[in-house]
PDB file of N, CA and C in Angstrom:
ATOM      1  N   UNK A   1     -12.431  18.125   5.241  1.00  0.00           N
ATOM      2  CA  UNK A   1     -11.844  17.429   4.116  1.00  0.00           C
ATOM      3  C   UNK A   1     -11.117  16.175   4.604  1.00  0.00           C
ATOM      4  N   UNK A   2     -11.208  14.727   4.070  1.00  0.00           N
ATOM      5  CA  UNK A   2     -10.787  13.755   3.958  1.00  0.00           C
ATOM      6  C   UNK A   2      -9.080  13.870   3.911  1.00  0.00           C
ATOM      7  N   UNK A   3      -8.837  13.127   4.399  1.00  0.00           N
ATOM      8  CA  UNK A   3      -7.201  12.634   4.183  1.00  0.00           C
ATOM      9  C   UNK A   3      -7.495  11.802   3.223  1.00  0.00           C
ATOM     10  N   UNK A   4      -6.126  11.841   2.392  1.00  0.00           N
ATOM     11  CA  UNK A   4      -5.677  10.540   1.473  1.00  0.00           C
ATOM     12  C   UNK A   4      -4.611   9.853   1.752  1.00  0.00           C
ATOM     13  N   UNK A   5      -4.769   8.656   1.402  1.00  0.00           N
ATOM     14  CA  UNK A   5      -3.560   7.803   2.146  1.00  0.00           C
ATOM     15  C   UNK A   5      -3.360   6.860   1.108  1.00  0.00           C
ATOM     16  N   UNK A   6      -2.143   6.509   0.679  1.00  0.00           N
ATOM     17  CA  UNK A   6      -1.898   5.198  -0.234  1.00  0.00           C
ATOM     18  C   UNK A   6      -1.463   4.160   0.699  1.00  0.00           C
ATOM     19  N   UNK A   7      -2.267   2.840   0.299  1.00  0.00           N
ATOM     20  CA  UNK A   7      -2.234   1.874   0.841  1.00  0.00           C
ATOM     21  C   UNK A   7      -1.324   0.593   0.427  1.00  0.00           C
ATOM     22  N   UNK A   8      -0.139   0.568   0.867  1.00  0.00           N
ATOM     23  CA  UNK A   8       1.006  -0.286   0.126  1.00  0.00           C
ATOM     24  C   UNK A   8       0.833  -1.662   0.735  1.00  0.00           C
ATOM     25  N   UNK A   9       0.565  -2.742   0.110  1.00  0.00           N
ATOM     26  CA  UNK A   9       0.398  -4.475   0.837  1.00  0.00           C
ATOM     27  C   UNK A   9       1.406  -5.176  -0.353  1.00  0.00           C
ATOM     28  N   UNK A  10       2.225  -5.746   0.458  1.00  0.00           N
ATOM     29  CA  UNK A  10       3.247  -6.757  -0.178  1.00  0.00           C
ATOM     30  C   UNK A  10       3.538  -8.440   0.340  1.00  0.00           C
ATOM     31  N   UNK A  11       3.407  -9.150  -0.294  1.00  0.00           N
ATOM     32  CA  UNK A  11       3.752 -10.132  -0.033  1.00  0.00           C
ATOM     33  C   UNK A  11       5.077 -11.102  -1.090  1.00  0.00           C
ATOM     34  N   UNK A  12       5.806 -11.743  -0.136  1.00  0.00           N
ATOM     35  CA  UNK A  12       6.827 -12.353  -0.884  1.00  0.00           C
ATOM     36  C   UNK A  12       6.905 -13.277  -1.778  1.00  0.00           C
ATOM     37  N   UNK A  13       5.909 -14.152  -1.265  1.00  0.00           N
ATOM     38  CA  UNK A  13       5.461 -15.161  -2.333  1.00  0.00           C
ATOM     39  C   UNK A  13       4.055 -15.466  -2.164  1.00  0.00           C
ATOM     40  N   UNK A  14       3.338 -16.567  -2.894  1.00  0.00           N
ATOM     41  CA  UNK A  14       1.933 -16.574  -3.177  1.00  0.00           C
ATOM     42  C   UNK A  14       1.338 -17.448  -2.038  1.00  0.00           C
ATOM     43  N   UNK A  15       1.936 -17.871  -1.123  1.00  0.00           N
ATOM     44  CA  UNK A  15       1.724 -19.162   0.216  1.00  0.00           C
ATOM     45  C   UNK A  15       1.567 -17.847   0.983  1.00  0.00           C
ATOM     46  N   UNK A  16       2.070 -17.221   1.452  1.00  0.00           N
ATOM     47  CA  UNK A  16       1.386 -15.779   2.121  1.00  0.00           C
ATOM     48  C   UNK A  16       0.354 -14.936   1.561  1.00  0.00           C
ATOM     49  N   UNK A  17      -0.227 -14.776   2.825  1.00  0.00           N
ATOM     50  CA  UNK A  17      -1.927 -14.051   2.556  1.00  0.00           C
ATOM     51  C   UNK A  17      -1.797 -12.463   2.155  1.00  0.00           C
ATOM     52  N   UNK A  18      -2.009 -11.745   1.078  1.00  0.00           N
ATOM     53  CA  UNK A  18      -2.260 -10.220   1.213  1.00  0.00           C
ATOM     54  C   UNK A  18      -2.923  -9.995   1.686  1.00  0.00           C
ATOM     55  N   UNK A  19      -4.359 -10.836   1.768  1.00  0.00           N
ATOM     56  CA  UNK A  19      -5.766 -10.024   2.004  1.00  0.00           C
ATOM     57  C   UNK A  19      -5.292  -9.929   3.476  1.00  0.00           C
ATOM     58  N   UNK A  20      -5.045 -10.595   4.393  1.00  0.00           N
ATOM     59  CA  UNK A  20      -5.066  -9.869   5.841  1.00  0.00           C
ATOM     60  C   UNK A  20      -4.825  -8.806   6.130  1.00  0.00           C
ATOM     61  N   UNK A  21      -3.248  -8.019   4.976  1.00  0.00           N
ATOM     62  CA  UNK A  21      -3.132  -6.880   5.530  1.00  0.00           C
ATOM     63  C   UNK A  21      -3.861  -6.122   4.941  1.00  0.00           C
ATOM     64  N   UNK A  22      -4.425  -6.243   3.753  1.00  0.00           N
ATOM     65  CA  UNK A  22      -5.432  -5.412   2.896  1.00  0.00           C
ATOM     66  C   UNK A  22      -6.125  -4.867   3.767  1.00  0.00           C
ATOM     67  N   UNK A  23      -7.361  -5.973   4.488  1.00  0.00           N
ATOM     68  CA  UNK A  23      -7.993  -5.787   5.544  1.00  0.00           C
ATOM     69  C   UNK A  23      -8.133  -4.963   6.549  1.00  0.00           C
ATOM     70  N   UNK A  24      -6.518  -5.100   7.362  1.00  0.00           N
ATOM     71  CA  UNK A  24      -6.570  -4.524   8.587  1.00  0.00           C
ATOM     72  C   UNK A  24      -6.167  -3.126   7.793  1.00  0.00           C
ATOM     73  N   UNK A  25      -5.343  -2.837   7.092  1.00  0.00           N
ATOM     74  CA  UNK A  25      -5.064  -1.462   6.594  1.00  0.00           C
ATOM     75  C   UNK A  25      -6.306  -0.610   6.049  1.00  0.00           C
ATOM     76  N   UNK A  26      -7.030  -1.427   5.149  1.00  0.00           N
ATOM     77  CA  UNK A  26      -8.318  -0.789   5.030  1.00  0.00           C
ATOM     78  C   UNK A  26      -9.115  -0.374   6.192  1.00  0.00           C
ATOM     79  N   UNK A  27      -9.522  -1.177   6.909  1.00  0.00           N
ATOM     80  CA  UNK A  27     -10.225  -1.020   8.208  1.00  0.00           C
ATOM     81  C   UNK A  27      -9.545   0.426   9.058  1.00  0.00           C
ATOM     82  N   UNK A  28      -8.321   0.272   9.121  1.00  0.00           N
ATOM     83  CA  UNK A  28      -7.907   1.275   9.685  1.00  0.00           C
ATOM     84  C   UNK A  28      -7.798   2.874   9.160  1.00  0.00           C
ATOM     85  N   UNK A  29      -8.019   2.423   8.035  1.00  0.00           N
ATOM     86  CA  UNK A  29      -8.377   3.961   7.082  1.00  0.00           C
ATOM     87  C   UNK A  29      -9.407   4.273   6.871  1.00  0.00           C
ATOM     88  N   UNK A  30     -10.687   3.456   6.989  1.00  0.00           N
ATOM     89  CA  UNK A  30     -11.749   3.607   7.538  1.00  0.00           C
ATOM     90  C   UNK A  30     -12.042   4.092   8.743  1.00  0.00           C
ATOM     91  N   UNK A  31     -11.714   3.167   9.922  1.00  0.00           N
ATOM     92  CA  UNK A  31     -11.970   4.088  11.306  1.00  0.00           C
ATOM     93  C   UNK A  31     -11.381   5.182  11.558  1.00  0.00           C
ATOM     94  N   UNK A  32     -10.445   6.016  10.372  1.00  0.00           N
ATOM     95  CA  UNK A  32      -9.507   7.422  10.662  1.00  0.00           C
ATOM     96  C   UNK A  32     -10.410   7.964   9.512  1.00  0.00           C
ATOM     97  N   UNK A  33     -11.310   7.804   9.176  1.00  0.00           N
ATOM     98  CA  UNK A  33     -12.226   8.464   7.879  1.00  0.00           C
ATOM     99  C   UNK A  33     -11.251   8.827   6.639  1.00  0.00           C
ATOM    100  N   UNK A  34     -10.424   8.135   6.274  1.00  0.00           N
ATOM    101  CA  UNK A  34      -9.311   8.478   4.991  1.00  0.00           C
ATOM    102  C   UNK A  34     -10.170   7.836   4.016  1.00  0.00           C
ATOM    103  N   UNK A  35     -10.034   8.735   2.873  1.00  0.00           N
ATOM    104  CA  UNK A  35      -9.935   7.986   1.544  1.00  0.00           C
ATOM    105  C   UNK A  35      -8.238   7.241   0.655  1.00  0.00           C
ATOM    106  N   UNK A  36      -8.848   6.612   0.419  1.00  0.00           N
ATOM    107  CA  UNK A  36      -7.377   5.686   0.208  1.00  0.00           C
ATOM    108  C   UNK A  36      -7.485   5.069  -1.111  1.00  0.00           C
ATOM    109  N   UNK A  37      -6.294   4.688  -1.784  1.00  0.00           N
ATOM    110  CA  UNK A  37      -5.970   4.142  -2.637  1.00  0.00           C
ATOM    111  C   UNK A  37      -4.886   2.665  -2.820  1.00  0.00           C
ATOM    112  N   UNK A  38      -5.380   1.620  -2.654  1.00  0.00           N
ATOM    113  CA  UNK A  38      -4.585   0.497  -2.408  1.00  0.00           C
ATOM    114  C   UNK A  38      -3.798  -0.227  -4.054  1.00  0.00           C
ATOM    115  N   UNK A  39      -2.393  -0.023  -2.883  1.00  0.00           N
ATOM    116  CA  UNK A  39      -1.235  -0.929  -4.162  1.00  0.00           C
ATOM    117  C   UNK A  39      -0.744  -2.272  -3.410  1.00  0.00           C
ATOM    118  N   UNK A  40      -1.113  -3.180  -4.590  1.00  0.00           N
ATOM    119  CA  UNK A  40      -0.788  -4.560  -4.193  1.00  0.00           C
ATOM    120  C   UNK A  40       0.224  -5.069  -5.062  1.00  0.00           C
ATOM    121  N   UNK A  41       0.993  -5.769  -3.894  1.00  0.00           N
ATOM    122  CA  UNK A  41       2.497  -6.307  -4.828  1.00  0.00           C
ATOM    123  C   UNK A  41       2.755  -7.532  -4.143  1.00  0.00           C
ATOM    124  N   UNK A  42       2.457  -8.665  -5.263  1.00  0.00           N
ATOM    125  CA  UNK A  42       2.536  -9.885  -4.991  1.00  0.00           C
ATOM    126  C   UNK A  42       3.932 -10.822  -5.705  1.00  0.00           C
ATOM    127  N   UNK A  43       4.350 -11.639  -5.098  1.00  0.00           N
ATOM    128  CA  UNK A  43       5.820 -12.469  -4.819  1.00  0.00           C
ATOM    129  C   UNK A  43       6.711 -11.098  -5.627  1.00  0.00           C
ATOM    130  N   UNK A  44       6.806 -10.436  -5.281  1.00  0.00           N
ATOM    131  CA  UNK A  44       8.127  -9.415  -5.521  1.00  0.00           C
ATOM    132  C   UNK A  44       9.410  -9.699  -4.984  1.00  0.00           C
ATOM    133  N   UNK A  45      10.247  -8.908  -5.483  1.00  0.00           N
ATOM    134  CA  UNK A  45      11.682  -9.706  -4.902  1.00  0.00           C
ATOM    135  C   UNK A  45      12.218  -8.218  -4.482  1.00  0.00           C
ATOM    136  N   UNK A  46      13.960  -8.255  -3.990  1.00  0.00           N
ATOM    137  CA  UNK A  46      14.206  -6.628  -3.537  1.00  0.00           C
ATOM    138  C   UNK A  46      14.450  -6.237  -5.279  1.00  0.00           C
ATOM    139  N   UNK A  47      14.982  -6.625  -5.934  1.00  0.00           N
ATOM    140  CA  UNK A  47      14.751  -5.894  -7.527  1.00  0.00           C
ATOM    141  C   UNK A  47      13.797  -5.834  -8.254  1.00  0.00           C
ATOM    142  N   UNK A  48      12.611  -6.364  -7.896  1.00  0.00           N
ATOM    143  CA  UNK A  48      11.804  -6.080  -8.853  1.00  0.00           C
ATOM    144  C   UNK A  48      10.182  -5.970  -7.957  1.00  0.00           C
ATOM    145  N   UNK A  49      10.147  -4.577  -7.986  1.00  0.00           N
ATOM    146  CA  UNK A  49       8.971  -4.594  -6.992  1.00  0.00           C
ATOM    147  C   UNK A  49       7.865  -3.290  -8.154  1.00  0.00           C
ATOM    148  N   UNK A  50       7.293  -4.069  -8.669  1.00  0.00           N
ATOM    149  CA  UNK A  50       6.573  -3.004 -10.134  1.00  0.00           C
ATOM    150  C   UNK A  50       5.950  -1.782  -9.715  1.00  0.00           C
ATOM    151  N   UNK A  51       5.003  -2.237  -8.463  1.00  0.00           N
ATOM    152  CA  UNK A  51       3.819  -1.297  -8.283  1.00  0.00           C
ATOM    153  C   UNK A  51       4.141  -1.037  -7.165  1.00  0.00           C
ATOM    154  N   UNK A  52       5.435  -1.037  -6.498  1.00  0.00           N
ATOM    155  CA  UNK A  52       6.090   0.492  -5.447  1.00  0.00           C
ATOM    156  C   UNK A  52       6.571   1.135  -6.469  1.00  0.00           C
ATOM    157  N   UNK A  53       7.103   0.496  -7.619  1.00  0.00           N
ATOM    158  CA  UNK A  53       7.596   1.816  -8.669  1.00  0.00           C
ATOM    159  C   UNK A  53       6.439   2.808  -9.293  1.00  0.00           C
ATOM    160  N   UNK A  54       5.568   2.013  -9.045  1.00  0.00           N
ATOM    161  CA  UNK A  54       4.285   2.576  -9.814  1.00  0.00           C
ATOM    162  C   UNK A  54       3.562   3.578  -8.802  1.00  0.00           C
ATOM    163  N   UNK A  55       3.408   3.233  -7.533  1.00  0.00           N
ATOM    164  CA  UNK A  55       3.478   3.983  -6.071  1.00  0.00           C
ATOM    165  C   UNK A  55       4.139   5.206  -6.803  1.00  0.00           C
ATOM    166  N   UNK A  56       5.559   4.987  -6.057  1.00  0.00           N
ATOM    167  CA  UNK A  56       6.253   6.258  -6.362  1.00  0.00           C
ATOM    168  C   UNK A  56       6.093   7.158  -7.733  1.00  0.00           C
ATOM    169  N   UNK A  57       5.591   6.946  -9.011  1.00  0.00           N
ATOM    170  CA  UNK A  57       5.480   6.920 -10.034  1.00  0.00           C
ATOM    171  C   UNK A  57       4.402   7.997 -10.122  1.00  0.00           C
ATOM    172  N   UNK A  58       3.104   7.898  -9.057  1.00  0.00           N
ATOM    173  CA  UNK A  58       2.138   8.322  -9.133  1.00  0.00           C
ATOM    174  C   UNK A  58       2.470   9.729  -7.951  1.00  0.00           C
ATOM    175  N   UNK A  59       3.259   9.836  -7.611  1.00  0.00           N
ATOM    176  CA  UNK A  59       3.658  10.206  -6.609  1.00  0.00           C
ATOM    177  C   UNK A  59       4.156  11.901  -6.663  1.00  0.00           C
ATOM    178  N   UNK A  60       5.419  11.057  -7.931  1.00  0.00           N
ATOM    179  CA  UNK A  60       6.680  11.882  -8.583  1.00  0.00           C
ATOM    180  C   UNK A  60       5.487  12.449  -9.590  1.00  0.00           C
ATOM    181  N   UNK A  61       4.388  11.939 -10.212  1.00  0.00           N
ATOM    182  CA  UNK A  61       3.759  13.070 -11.351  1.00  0.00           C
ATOM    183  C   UNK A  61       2.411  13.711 -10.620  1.00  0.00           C
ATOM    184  N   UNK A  62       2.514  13.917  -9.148  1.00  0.00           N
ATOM    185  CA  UNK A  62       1.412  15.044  -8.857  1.00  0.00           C
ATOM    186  C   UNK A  62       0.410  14.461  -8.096  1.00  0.00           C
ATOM    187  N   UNK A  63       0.464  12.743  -7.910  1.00  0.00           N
ATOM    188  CA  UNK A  63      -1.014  12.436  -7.319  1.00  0.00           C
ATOM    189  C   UNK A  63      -0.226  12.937  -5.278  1.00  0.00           C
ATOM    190  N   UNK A  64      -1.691  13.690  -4.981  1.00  0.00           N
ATOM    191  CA  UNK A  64      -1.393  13.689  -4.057  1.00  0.00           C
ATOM    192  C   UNK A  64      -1.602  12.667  -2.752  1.00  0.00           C
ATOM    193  N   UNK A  65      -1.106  12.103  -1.959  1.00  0.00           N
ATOM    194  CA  UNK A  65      -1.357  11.406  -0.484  1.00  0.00           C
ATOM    195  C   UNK A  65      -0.731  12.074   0.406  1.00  0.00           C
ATOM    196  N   UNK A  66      -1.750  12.356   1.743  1.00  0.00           N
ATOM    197  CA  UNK A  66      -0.813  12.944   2.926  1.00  0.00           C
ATOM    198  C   UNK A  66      -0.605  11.970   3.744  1.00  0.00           C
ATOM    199  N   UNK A  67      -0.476  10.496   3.051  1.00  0.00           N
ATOM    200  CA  UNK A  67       0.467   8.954   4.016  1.00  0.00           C
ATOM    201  C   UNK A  67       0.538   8.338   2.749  1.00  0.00           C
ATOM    202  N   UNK A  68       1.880   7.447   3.294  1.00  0.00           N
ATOM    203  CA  UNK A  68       1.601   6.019   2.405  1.00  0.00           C
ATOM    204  C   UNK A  68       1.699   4.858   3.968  1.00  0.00           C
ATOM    205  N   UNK A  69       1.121   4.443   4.192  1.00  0.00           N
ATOM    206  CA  UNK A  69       0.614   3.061   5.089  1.00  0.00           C
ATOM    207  C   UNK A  69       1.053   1.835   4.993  1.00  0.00           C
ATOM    208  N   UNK A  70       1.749   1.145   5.677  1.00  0.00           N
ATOM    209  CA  UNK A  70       2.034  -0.401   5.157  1.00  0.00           C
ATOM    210  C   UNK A  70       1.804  -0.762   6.589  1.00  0.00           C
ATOM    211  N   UNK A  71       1.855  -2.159   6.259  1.00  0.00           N
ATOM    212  CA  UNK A  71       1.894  -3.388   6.915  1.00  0.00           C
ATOM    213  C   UNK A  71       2.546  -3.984   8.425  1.00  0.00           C
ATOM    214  N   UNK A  72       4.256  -3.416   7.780  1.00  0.00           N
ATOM    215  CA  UNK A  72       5.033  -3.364   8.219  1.00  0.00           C
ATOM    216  C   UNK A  72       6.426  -3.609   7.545  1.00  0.00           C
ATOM    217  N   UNK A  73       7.545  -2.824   8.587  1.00  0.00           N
ATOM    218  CA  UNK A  73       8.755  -2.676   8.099  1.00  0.00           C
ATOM    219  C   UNK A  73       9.414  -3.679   8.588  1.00  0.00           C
ATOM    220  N   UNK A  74       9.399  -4.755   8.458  1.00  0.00           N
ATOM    221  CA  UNK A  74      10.239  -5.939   9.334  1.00  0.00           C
ATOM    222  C   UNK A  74      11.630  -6.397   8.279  1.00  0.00           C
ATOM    223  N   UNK A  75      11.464  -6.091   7.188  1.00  0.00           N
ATOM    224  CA  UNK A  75      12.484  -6.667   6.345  1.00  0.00           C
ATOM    225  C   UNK A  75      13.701  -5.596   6.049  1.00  0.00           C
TER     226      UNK A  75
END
């Protein structure tokens, strides 16, 4: 049986690229044979980030993932 993994890509504003990390995160859930589900959150700010609420959202009512995956934690 497949792993599931949610795939979280954020960027701060629209002059930064998502697709790179899309990419490498996909790719990498590919070469670990996961099935995955990707959330994209574009120019978000720290208050208003929709679709990590929506992440967690899916989360808190039953969908299961055994990861959520990002990019990175630099901020």
């Amino acid at each position: 049986m497949k792993n599931k993994v949610a795939i979280y890509c954020r960027i701060s504003t629209k002059t930064q690229n998502l697709y790179n990390q899309k990419l490498i995160l996909a790719e990498y859930a590919h070469k670990n044979n996961y099935d995955f589900d990707i959330f994209e959150e574009i120019e978000s700010t720290r208050n208003t980030r929709p679709v990590k609420q929506s992440l967690l959202n899916h989360i808190r009512s039953g969908a299961i993932y055994d990861s959520i995956i990002v990019y990175s934690f630099d901020r």
